[in-house]
N, C-alpha and C. Protein backbone atom coordinates (compact mmCIF):
# COMPACT_ATOMS: atom_id res chain seq x y z
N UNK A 1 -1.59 5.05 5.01
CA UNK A 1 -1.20 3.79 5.61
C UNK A 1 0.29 3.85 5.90
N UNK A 2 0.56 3.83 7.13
CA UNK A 2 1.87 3.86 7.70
C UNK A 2 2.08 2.94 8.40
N UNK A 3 3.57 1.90 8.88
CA UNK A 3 3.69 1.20 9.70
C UNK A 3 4.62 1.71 10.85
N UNK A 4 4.34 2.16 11.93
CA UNK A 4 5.15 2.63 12.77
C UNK A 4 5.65 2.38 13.89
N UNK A 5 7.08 2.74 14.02
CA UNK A 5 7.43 1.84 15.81
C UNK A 5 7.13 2.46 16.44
N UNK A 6 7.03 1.66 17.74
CA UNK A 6 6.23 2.60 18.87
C UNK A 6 7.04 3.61 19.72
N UNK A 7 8.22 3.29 19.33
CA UNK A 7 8.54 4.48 19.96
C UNK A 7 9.03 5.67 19.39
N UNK A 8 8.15 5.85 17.99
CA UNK A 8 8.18 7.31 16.87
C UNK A 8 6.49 7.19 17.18
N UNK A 9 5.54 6.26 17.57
CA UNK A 9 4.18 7.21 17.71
C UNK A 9 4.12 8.38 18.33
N UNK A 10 2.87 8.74 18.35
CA UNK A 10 2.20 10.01 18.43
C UNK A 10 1.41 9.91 19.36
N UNK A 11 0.42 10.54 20.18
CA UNK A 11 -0.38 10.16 21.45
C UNK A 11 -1.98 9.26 20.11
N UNK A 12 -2.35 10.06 19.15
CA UNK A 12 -3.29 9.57 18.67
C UNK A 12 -2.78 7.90 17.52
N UNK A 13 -1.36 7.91 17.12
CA UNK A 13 -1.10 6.53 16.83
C UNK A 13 -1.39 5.43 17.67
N UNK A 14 -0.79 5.80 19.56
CA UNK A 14 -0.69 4.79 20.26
C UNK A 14 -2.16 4.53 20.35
N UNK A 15 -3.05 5.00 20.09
CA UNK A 15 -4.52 4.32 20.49
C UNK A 15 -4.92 3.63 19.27
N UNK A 16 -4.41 2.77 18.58
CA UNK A 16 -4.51 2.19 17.53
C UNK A 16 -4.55 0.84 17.70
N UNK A 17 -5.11 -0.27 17.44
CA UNK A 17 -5.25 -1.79 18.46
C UNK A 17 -5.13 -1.95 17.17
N UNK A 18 -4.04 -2.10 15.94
CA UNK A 18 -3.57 -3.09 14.82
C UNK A 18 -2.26 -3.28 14.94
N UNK A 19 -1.42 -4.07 15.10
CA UNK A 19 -0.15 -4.03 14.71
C UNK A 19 0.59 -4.90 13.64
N UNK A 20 1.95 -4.79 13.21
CA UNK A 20 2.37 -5.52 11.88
C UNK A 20 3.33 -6.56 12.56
N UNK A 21 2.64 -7.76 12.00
CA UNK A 21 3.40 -8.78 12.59
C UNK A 21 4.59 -9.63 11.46
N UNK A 22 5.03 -8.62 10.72
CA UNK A 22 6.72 -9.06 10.24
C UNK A 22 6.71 -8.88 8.78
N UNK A 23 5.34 -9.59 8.13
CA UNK A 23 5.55 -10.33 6.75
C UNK A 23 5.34 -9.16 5.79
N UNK A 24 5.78 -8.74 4.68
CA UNK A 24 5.74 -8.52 3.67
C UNK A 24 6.32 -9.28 2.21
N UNK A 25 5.64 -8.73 1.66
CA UNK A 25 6.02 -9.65 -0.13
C UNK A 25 5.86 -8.24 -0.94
N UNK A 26 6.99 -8.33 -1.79
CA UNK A 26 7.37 -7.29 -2.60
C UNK A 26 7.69 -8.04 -3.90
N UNK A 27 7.44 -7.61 -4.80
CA UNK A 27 8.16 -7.39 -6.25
C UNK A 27 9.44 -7.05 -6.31
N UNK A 28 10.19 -7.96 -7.02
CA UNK A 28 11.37 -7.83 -6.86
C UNK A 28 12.12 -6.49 -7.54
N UNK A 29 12.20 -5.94 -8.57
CA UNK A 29 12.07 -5.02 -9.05
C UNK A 29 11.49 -3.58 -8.32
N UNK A 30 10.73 -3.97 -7.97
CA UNK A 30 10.17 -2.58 -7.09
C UNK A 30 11.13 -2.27 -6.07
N UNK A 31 11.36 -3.44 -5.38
CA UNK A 31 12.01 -3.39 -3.96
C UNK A 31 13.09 -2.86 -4.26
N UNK A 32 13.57 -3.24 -5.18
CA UNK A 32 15.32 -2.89 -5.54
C UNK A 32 14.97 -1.09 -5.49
N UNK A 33 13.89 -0.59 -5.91
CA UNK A 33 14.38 0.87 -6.80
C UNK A 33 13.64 1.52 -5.50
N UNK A 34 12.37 0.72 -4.66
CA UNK A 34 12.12 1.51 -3.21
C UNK A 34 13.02 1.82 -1.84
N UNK A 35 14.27 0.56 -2.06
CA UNK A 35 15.19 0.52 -0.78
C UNK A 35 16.27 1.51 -1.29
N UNK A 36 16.38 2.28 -1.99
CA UNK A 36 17.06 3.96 -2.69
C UNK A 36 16.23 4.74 -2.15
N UNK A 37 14.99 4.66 -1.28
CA UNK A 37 14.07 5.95 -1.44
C UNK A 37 14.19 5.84 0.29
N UNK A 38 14.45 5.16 0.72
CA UNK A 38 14.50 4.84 2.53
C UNK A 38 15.09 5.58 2.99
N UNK A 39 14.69 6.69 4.04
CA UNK A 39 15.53 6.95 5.25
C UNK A 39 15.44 7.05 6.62
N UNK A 40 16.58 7.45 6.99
CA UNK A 40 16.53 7.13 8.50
C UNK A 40 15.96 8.28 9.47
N UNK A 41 14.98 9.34 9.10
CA UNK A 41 14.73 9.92 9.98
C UNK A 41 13.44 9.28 11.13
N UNK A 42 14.50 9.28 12.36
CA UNK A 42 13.29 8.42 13.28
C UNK A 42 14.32 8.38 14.51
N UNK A 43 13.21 8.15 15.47
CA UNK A 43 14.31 8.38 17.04
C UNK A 43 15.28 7.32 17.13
N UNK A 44 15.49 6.61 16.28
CA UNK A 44 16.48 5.29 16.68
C UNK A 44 17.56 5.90 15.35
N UNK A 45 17.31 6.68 14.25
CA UNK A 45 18.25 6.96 13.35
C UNK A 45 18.44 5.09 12.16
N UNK A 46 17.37 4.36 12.54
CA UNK A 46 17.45 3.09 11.84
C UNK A 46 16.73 3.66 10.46
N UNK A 47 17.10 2.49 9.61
CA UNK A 47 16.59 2.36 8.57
C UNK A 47 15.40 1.44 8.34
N UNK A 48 14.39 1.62 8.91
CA UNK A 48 12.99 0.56 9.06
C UNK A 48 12.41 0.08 7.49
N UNK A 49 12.56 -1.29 7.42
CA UNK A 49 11.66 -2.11 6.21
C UNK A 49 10.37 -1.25 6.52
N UNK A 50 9.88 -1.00 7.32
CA UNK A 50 8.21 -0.65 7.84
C UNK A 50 8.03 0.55 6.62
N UNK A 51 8.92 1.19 6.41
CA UNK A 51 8.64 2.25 6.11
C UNK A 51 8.20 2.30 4.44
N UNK A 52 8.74 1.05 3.86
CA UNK A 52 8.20 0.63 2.59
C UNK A 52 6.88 0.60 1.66
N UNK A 53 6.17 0.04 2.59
CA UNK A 53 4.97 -0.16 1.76
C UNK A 53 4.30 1.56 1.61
N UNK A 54 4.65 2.45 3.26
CA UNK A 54 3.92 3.79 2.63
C UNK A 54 4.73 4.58 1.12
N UNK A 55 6.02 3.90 1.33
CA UNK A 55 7.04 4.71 0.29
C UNK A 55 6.20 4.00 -1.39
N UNK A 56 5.76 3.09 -1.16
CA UNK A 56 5.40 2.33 -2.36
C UNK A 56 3.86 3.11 -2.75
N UNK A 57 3.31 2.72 -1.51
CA UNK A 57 1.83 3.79 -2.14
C UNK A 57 1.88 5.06 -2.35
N UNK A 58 2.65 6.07 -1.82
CA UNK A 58 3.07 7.34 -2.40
C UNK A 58 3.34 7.29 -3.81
N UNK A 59 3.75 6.05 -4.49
CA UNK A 59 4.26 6.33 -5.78
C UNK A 59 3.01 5.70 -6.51
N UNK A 60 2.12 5.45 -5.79
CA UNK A 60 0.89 4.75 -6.86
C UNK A 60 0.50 3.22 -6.09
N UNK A 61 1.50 2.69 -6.07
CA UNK A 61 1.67 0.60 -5.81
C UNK A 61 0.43 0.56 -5.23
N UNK A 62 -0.16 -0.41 -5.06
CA UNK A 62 -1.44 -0.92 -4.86
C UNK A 62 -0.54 -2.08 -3.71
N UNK A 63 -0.99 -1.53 -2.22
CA UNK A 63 -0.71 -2.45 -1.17
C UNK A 63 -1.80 -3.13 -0.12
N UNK A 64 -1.97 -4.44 -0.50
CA UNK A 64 -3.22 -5.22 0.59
C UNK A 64 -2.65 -5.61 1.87
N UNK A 65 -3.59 -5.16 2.49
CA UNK A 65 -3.15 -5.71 4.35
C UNK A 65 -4.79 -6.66 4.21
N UNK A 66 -3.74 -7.72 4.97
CA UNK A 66 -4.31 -8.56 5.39
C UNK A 66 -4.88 -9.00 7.13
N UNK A 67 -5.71 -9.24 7.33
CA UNK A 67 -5.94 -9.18 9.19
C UNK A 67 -5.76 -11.00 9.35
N UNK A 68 -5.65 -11.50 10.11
CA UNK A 68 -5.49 -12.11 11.18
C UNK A 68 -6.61 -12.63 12.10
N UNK A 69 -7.20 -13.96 12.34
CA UNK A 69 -7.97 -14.12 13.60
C UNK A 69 -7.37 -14.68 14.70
N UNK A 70 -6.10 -15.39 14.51
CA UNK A 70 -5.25 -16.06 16.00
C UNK A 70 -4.18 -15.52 16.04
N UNK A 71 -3.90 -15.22 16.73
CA UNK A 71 -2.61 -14.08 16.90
C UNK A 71 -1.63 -15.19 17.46
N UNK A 72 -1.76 -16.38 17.82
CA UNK A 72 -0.79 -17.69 17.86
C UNK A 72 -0.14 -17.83 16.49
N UNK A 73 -0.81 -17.74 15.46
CA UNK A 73 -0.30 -17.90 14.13
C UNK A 73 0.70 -16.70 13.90
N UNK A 74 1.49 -16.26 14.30
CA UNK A 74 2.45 -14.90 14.21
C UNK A 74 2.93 -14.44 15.17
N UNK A 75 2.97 -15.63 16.30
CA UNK A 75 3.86 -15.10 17.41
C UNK A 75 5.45 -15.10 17.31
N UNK A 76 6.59 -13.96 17.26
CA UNK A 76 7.59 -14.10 16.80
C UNK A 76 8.74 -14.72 18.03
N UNK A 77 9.97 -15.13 18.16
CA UNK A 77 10.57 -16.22 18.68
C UNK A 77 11.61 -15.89 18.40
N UNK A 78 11.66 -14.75 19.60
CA UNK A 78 13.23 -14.01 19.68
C UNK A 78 14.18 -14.23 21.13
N UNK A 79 13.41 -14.88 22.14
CA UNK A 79 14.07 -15.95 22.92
C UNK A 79 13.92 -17.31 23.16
N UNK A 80 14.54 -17.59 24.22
CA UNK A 80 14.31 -19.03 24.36
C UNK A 80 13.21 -19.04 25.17
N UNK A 81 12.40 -18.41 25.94
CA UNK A 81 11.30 -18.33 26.59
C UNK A 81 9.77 -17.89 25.58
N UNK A 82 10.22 -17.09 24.26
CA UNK A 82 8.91 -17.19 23.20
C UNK A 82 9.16 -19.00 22.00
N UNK A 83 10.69 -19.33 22.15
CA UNK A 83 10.51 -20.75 21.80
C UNK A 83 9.27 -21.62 22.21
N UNK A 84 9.69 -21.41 23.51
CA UNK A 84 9.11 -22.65 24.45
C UNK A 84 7.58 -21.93 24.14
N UNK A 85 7.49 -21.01 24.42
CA UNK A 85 5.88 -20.68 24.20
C UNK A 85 5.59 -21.09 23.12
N UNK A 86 6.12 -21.03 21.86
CA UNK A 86 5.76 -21.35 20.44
C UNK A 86 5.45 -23.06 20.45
N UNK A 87 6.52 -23.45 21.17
CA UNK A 87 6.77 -25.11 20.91
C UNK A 87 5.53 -25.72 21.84
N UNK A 88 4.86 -24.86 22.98
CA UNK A 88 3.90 -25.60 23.63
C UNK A 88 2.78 -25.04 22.85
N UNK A 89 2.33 -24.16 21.99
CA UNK A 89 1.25 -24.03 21.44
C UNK A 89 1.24 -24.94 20.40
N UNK A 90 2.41 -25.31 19.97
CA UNK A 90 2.49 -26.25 18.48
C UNK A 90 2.23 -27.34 19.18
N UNK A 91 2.14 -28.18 20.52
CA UNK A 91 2.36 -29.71 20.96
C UNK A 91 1.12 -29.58 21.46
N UNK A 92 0.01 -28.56 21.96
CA UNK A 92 -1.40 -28.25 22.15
C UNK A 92 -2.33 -28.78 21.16
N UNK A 93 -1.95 -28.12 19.88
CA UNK A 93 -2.66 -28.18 18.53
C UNK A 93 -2.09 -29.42 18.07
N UNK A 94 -1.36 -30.31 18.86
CA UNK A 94 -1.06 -31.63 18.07
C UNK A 94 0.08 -31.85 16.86
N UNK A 95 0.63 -30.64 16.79
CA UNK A 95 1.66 -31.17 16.28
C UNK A 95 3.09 -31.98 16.48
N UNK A 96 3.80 -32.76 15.58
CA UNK A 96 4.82 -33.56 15.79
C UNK A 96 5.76 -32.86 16.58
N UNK A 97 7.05 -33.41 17.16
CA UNK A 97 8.21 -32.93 17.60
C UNK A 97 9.32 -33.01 16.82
């Protein structure tokens, strides 16, 4: 179980129809002694959170993925144009302003 960006896939990753939409929950303790084990080899030279949970099951950790049926519920809102998308799906479903 790996989480990977797409632009370090592989031709057989990209045919993969799951992707990770942000959330993780860690143990606090763990996290501290797994973010020592992180590195940056990858075409961007970043240091990816993604790379955690495989670093955690290598050492044993017991990690649950969870799926998803509305992919509205995890749309992320990194402009002002996924705002407005967010804010008209929330005023659809009836919520307040």
């Amino acid at each position: 179980m790996e989480i990977v960006e797409e632009p370090d896939c592989n031709e057989e990753q990209k045919k993969i129809k799951e992707v990770f939409f942000g959330v993780m929950l860690f143990n606090g303790k763990k996290l501290n002694w797994i973010l020592n084990r992180m590195t940056n080899n990858n075409a961007q030279n970043e240091y990816y959170l993604t790379d955690l949970p495989a670093l955690l099951k290598e050492e044993g950790e017991r990690i649950k993925i969870c799926s998803i049926n509305d992919l509205e519920e995890v749309y992320g809102v990194n402009t002002v144009e996924d705002l407005k998308r967010v804010e008209d799906i929330m005023k659809a479903r009836g919520a307040n302003d």
